[in-house]
N, C-alpha and C. Protein backbone atom coordinates (compact mmCIF):
# COMPACT_ATOMS: atom_id res chain seq x y z
N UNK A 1 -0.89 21.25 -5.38
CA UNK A 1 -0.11 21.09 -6.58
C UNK A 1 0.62 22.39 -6.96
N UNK A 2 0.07 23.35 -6.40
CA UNK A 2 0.58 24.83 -6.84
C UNK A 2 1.96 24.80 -6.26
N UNK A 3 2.32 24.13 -5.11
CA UNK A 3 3.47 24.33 -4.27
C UNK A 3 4.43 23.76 -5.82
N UNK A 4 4.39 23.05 -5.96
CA UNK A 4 5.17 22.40 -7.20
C UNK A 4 6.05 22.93 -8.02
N UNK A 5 5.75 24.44 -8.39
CA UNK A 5 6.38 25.25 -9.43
C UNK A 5 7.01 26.22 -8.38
N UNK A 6 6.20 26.48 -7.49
CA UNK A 6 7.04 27.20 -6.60
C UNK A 6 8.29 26.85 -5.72
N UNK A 7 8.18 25.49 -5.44
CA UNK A 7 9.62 24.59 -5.19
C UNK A 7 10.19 24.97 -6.05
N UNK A 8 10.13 24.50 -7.61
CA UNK A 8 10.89 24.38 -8.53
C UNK A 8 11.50 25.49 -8.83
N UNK A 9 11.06 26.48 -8.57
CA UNK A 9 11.68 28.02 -8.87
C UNK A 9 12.87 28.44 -7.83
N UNK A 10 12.24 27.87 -6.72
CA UNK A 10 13.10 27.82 -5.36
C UNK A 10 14.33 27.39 -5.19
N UNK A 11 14.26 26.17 -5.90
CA UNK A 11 15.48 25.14 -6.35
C UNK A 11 16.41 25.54 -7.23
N UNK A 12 15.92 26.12 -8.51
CA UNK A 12 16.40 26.91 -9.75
C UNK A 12 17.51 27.54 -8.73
N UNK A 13 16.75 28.61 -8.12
CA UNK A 13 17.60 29.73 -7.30
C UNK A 13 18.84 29.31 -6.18
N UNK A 14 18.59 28.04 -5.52
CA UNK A 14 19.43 27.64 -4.85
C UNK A 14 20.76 27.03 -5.28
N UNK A 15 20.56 26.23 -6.75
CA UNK A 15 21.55 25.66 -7.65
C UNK A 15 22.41 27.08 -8.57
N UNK A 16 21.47 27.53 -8.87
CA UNK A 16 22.16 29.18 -8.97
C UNK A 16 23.23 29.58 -8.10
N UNK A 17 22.64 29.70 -7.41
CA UNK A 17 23.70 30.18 -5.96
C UNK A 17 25.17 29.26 -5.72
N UNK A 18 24.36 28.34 -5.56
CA UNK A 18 25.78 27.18 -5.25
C UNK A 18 26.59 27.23 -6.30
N UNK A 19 26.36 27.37 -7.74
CA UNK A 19 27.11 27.04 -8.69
C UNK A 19 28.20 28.64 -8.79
N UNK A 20 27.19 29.26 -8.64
CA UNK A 20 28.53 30.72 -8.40
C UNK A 20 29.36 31.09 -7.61
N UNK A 21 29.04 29.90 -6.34
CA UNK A 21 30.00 30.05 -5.17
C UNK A 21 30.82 28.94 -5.47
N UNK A 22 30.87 28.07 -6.47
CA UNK A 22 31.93 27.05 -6.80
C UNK A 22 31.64 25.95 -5.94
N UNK A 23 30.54 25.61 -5.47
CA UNK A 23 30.14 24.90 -4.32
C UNK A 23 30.20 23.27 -5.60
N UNK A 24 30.64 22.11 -4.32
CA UNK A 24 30.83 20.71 -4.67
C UNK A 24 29.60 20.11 -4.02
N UNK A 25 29.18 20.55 -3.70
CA UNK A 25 28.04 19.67 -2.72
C UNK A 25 27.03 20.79 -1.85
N UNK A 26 25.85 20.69 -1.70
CA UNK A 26 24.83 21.64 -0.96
C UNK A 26 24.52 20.87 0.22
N UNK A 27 25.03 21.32 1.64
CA UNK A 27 24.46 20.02 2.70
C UNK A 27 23.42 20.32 3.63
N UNK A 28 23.03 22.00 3.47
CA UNK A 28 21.66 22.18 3.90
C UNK A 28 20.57 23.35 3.42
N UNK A 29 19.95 23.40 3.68
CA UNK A 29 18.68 24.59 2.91
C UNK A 29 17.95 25.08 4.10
N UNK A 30 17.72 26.02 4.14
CA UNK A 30 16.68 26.80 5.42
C UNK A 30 15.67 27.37 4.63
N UNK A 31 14.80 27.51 4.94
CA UNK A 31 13.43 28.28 4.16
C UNK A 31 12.22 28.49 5.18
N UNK A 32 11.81 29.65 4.55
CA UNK A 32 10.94 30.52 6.52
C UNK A 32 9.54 30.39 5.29
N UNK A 33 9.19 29.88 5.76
CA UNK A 33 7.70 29.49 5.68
C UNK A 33 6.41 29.99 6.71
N UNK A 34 5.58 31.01 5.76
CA UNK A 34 4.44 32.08 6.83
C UNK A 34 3.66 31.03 7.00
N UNK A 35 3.13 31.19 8.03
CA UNK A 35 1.70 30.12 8.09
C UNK A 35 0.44 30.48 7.67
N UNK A 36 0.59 32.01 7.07
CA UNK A 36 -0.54 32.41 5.90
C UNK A 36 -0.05 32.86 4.31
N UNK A 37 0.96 32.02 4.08
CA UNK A 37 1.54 31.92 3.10
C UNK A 37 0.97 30.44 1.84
N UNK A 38 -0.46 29.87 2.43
CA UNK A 38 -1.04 28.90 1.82
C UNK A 38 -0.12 27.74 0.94
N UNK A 39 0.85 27.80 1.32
CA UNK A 39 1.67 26.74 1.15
C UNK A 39 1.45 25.52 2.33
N UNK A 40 1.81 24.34 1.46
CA UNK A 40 1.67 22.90 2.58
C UNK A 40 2.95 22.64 3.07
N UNK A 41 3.39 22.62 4.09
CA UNK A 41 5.32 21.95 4.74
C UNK A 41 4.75 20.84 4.04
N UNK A 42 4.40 19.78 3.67
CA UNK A 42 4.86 18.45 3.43
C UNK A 42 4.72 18.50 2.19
N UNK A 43 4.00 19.53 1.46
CA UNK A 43 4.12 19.06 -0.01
C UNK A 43 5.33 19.72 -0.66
N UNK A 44 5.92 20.98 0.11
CA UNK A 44 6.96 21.88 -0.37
C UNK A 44 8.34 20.59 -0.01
N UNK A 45 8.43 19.78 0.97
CA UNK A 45 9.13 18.97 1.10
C UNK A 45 9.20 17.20 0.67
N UNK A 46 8.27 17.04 -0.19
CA UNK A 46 8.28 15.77 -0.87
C UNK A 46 8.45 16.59 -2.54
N UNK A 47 8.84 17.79 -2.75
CA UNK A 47 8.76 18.26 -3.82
C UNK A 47 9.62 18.58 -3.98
N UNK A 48 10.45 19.17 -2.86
CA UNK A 48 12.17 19.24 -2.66
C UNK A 48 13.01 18.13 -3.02
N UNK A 49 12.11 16.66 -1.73
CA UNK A 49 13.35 15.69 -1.84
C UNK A 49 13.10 15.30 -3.45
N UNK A 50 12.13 15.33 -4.30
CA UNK A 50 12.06 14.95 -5.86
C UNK A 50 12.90 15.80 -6.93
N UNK A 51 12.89 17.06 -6.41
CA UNK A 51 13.66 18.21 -7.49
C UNK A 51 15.35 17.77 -6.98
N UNK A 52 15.68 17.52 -5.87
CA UNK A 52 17.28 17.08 -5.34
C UNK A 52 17.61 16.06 -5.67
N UNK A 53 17.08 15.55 -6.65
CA UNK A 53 18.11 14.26 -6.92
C UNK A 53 18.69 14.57 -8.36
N UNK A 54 19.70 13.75 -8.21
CA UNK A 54 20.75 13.78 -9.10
C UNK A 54 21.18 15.38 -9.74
N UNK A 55 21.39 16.16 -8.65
CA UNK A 55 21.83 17.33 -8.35
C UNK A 55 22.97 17.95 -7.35
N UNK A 56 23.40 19.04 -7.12
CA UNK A 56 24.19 19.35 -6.04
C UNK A 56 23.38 19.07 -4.63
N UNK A 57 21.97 19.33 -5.13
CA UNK A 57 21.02 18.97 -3.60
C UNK A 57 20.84 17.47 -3.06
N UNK A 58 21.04 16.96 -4.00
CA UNK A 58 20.44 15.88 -3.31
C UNK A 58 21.26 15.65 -2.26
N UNK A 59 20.57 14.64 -0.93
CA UNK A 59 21.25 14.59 0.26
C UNK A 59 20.82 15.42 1.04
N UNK A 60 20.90 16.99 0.88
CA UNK A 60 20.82 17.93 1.58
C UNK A 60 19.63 17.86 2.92
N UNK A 61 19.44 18.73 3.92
CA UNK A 61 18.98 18.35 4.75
C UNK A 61 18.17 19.72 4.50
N UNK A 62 16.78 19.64 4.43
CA UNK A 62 15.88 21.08 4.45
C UNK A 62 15.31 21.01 5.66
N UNK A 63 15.54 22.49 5.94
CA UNK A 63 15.31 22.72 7.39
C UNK A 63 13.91 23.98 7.42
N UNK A 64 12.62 23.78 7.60
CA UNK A 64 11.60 24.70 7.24
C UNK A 64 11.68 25.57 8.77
N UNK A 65 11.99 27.06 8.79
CA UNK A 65 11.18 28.05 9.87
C UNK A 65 10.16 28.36 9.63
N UNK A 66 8.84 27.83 10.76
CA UNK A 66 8.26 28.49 10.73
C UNK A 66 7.94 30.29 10.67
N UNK A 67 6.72 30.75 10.37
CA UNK A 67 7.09 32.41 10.86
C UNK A 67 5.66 33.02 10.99
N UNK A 68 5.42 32.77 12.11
CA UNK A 68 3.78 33.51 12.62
C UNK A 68 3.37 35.08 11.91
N UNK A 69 2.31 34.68 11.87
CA UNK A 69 1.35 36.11 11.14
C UNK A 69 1.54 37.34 12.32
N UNK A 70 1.11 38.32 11.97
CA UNK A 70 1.52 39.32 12.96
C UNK A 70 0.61 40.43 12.89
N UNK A 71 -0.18 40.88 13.75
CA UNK A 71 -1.05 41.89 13.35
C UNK A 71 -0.83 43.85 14.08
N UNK A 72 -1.30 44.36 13.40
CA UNK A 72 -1.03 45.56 14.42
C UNK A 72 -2.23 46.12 14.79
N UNK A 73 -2.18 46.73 15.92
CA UNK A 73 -3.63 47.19 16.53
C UNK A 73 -4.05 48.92 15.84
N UNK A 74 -5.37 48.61 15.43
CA UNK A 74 -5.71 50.09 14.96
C UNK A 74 -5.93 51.46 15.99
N UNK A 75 -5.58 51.20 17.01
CA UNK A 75 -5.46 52.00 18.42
C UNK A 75 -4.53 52.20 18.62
N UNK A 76 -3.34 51.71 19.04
CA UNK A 76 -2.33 51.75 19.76
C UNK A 76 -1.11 51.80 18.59
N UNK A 77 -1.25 50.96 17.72
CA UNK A 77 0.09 50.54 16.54
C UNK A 77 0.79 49.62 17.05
N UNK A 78 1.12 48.81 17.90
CA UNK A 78 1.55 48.00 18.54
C UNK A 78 1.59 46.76 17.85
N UNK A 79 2.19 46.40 17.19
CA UNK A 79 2.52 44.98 16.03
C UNK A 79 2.61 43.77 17.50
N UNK A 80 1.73 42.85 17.16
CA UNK A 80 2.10 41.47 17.91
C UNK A 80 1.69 40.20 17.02
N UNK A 81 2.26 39.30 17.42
CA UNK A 81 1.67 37.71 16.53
C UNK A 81 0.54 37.51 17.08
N UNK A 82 -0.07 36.96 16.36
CA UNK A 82 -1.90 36.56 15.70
C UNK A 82 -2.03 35.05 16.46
N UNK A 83 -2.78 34.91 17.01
CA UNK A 83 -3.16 33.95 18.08
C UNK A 83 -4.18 33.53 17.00
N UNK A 84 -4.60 32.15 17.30
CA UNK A 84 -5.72 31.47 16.72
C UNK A 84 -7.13 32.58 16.90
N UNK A 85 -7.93 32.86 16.81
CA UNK A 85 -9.36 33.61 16.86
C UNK A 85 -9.30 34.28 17.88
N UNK A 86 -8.01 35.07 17.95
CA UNK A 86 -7.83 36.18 19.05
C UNK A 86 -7.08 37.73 17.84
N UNK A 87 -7.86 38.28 17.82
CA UNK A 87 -7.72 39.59 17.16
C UNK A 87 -7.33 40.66 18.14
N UNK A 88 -7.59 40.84 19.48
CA UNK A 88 -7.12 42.13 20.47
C UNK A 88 -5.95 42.06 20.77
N UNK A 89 -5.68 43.48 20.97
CA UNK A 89 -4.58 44.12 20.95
C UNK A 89 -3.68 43.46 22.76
N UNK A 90 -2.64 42.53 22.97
CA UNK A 90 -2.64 42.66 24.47
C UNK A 90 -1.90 44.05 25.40
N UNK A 91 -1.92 45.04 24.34
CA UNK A 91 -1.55 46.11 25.15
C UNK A 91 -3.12 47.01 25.37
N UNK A 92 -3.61 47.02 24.79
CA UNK A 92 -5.25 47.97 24.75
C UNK A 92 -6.74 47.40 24.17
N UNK A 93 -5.94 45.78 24.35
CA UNK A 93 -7.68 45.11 23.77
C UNK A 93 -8.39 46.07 22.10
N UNK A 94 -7.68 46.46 21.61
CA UNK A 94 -8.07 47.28 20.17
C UNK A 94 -7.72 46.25 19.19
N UNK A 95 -9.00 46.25 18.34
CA UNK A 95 -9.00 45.49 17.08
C UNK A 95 -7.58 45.34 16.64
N UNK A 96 -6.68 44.19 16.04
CA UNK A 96 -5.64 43.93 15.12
C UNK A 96 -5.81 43.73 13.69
N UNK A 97 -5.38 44.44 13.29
CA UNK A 97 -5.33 44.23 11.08
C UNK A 97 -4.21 43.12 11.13
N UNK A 98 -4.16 42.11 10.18
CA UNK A 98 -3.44 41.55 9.46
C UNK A 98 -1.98 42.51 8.83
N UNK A 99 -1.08 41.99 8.80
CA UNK A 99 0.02 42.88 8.17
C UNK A 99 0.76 41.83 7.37
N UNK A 100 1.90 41.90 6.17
CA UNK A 100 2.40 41.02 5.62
C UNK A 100 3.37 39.96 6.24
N UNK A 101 3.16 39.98 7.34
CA UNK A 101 4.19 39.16 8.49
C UNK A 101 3.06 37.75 8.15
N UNK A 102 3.95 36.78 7.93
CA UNK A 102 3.50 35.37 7.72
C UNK A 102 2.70 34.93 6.29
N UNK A 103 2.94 36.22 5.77
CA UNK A 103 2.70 35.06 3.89
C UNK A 103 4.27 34.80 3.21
N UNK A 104 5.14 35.03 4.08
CA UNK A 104 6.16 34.60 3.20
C UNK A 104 6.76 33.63 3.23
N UNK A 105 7.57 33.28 1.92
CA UNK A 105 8.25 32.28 1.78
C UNK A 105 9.41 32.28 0.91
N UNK A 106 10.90 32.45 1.50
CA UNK A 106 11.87 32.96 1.14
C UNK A 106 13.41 31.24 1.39
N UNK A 107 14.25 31.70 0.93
CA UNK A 107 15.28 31.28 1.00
C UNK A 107 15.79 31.75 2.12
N UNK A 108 16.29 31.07 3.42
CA UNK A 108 16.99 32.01 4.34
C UNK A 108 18.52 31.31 4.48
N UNK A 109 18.63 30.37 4.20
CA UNK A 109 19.99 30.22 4.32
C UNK A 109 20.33 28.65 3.82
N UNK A 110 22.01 28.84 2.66
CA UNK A 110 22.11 27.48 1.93
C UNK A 110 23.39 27.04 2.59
N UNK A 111 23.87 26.29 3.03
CA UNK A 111 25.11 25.40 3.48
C UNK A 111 25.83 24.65 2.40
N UNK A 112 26.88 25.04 2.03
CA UNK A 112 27.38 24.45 1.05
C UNK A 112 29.01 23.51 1.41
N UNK A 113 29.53 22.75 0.70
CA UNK A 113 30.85 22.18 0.43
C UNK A 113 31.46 22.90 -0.47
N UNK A 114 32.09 23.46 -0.53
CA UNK A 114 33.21 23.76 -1.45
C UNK A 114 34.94 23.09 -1.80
């Protein structure tokens, strides 16, 4: 349910946008979605198609990127993406930390009509 307000804020920002670019119609949405960003894809998108109606969005086609977690090794520094219950480094087998790669969730790109 949390996703809910966070769509809605999302949306705010996208109708924002369109309306300052003089836009007639919005015909697509991109949004990069971390996969440790505890957001649900299907609830951020039955929450979309509900906030797009009877708006410039509605219609629009949302297009979710994924965007893998990413860790860096405390040995080497060597940043790589985070495998399911694989923490080593594949350059030196050295422990990986978590880094902010994959909690986010941003606007990456709106398609408009003008």
């Amino acid at each position: 349910m949390h996703e809910y307000h966070i769509v809605e804020g999302v949306v705010k920002q996208i109708l924002e946008r369109a309306k300052s670019s003089n836009a007639k119609k919005i015909t697509s949405v991109t949004l990069v979605l971390g996969e440790l960003s505890g957001l649900q894809e299907e609830s951020i998108r039955i929450y979309f198609d509900n906030l797009a109606k009877k708006n410039l969005l509605e219609g629009a086609k949302l297009i979710i990127k994924p965007a893998k977690s990413k860790l860096k090794c405390k040995d080497c520094g060597v940043i790589f993406e985070h495998e399911k219950s694989n923490f080593n480094c594949p350059k030196c087998s050295g422990l990986g930390v978590l880094t902010n790669s994959g909690k986010e969730f941003y606007i990456d790109n709106i398609e408009i009509d003008s």
